[in-house]
N, C-alpha and C. Protein backbone atom coordinates (compact mmCIF):
# COMPACT_ATOMS: atom_id res chain seq x y z
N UNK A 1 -15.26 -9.81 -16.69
CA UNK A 1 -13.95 -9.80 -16.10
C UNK A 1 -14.12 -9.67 -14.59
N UNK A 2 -13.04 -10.49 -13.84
CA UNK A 2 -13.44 -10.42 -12.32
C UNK A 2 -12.09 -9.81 -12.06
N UNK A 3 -12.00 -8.97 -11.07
CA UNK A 3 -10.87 -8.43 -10.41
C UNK A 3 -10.85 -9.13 -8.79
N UNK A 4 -9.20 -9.41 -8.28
CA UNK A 4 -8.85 -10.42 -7.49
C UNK A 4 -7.65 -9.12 -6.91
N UNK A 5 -7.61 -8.95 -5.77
CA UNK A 5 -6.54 -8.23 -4.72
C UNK A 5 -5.49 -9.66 -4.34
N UNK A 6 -4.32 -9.05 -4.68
CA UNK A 6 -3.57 -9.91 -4.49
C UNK A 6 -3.15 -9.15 -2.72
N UNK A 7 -3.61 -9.14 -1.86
CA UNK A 7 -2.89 -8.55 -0.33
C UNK A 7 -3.39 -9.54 0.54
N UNK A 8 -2.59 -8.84 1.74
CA UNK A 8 -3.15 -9.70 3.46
C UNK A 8 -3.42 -8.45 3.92
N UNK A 9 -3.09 -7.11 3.26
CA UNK A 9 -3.81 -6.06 4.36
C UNK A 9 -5.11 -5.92 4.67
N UNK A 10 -5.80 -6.34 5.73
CA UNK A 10 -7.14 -5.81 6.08
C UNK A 10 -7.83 -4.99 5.99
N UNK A 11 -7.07 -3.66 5.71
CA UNK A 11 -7.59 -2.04 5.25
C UNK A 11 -7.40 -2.02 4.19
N UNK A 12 -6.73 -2.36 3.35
CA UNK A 12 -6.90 -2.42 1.74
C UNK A 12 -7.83 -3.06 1.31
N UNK A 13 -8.10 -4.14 1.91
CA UNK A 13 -9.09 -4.98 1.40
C UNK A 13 -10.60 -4.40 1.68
N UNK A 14 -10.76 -4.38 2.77
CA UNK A 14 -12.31 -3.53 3.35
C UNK A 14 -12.39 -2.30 2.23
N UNK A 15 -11.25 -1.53 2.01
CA UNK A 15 -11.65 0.08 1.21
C UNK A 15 -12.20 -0.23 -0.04
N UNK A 16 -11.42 -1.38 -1.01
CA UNK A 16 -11.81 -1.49 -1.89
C UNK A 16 -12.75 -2.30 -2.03
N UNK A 17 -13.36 -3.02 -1.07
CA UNK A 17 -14.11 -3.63 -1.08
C UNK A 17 -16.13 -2.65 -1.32
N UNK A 18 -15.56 -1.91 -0.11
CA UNK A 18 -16.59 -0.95 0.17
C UNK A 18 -16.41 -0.18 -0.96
N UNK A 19 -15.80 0.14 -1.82
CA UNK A 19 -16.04 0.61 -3.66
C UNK A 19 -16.83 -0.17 -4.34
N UNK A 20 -17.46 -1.74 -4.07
CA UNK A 20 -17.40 -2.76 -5.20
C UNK A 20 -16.38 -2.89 -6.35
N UNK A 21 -15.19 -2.82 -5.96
CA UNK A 21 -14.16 -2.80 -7.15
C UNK A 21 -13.65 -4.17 -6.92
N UNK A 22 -13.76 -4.94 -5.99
CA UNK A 22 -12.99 -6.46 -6.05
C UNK A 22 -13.98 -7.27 -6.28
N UNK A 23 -13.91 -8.68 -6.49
CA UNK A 23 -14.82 -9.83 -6.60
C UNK A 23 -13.88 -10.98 -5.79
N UNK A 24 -12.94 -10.78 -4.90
CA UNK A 24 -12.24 -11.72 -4.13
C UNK A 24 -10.80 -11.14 -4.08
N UNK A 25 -10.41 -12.04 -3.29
CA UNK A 25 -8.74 -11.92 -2.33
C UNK A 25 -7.70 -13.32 -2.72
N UNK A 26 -6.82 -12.90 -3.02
CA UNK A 26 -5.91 -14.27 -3.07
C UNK A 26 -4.61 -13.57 -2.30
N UNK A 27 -4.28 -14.58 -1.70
CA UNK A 27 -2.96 -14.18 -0.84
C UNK A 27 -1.88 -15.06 -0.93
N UNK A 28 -0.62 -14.89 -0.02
CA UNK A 28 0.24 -16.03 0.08
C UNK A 28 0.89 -15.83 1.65
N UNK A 29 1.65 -16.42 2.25
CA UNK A 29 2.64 -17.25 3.13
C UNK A 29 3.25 -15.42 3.61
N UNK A 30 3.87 -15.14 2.63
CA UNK A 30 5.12 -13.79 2.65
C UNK A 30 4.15 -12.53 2.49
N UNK A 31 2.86 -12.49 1.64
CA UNK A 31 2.31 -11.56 2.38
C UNK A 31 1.44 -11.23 3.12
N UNK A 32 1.18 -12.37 4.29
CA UNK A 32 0.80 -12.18 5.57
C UNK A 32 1.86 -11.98 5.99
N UNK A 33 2.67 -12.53 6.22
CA UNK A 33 4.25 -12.11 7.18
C UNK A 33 4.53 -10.66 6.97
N UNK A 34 4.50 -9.87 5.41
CA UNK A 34 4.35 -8.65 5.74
C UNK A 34 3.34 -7.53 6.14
N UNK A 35 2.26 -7.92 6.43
CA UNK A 35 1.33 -7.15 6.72
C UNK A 35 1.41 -7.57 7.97
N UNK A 36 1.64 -8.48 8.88
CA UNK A 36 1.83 -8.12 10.44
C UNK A 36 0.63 -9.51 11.18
């Protein structure tokens, strides 16, 4: 089983990253617009 972060936050992504708990990022349009 692969786990996928659905965000655009940059600090969410790095933390869990630095766990080995993700295997990739998928994003969209609206949540980059909300993360800034």
């Amino acid at each position: 089983m692969k786990f996928f972060v659905d965000t655009a936050n940059v600090d969410e992504i790095r933390e869990l990253e630095s766990y080995g708990l993700i295997d990739g990022v998928t994003t969209n349009p609206s949540l980059i617009k909300k993360s800034g």
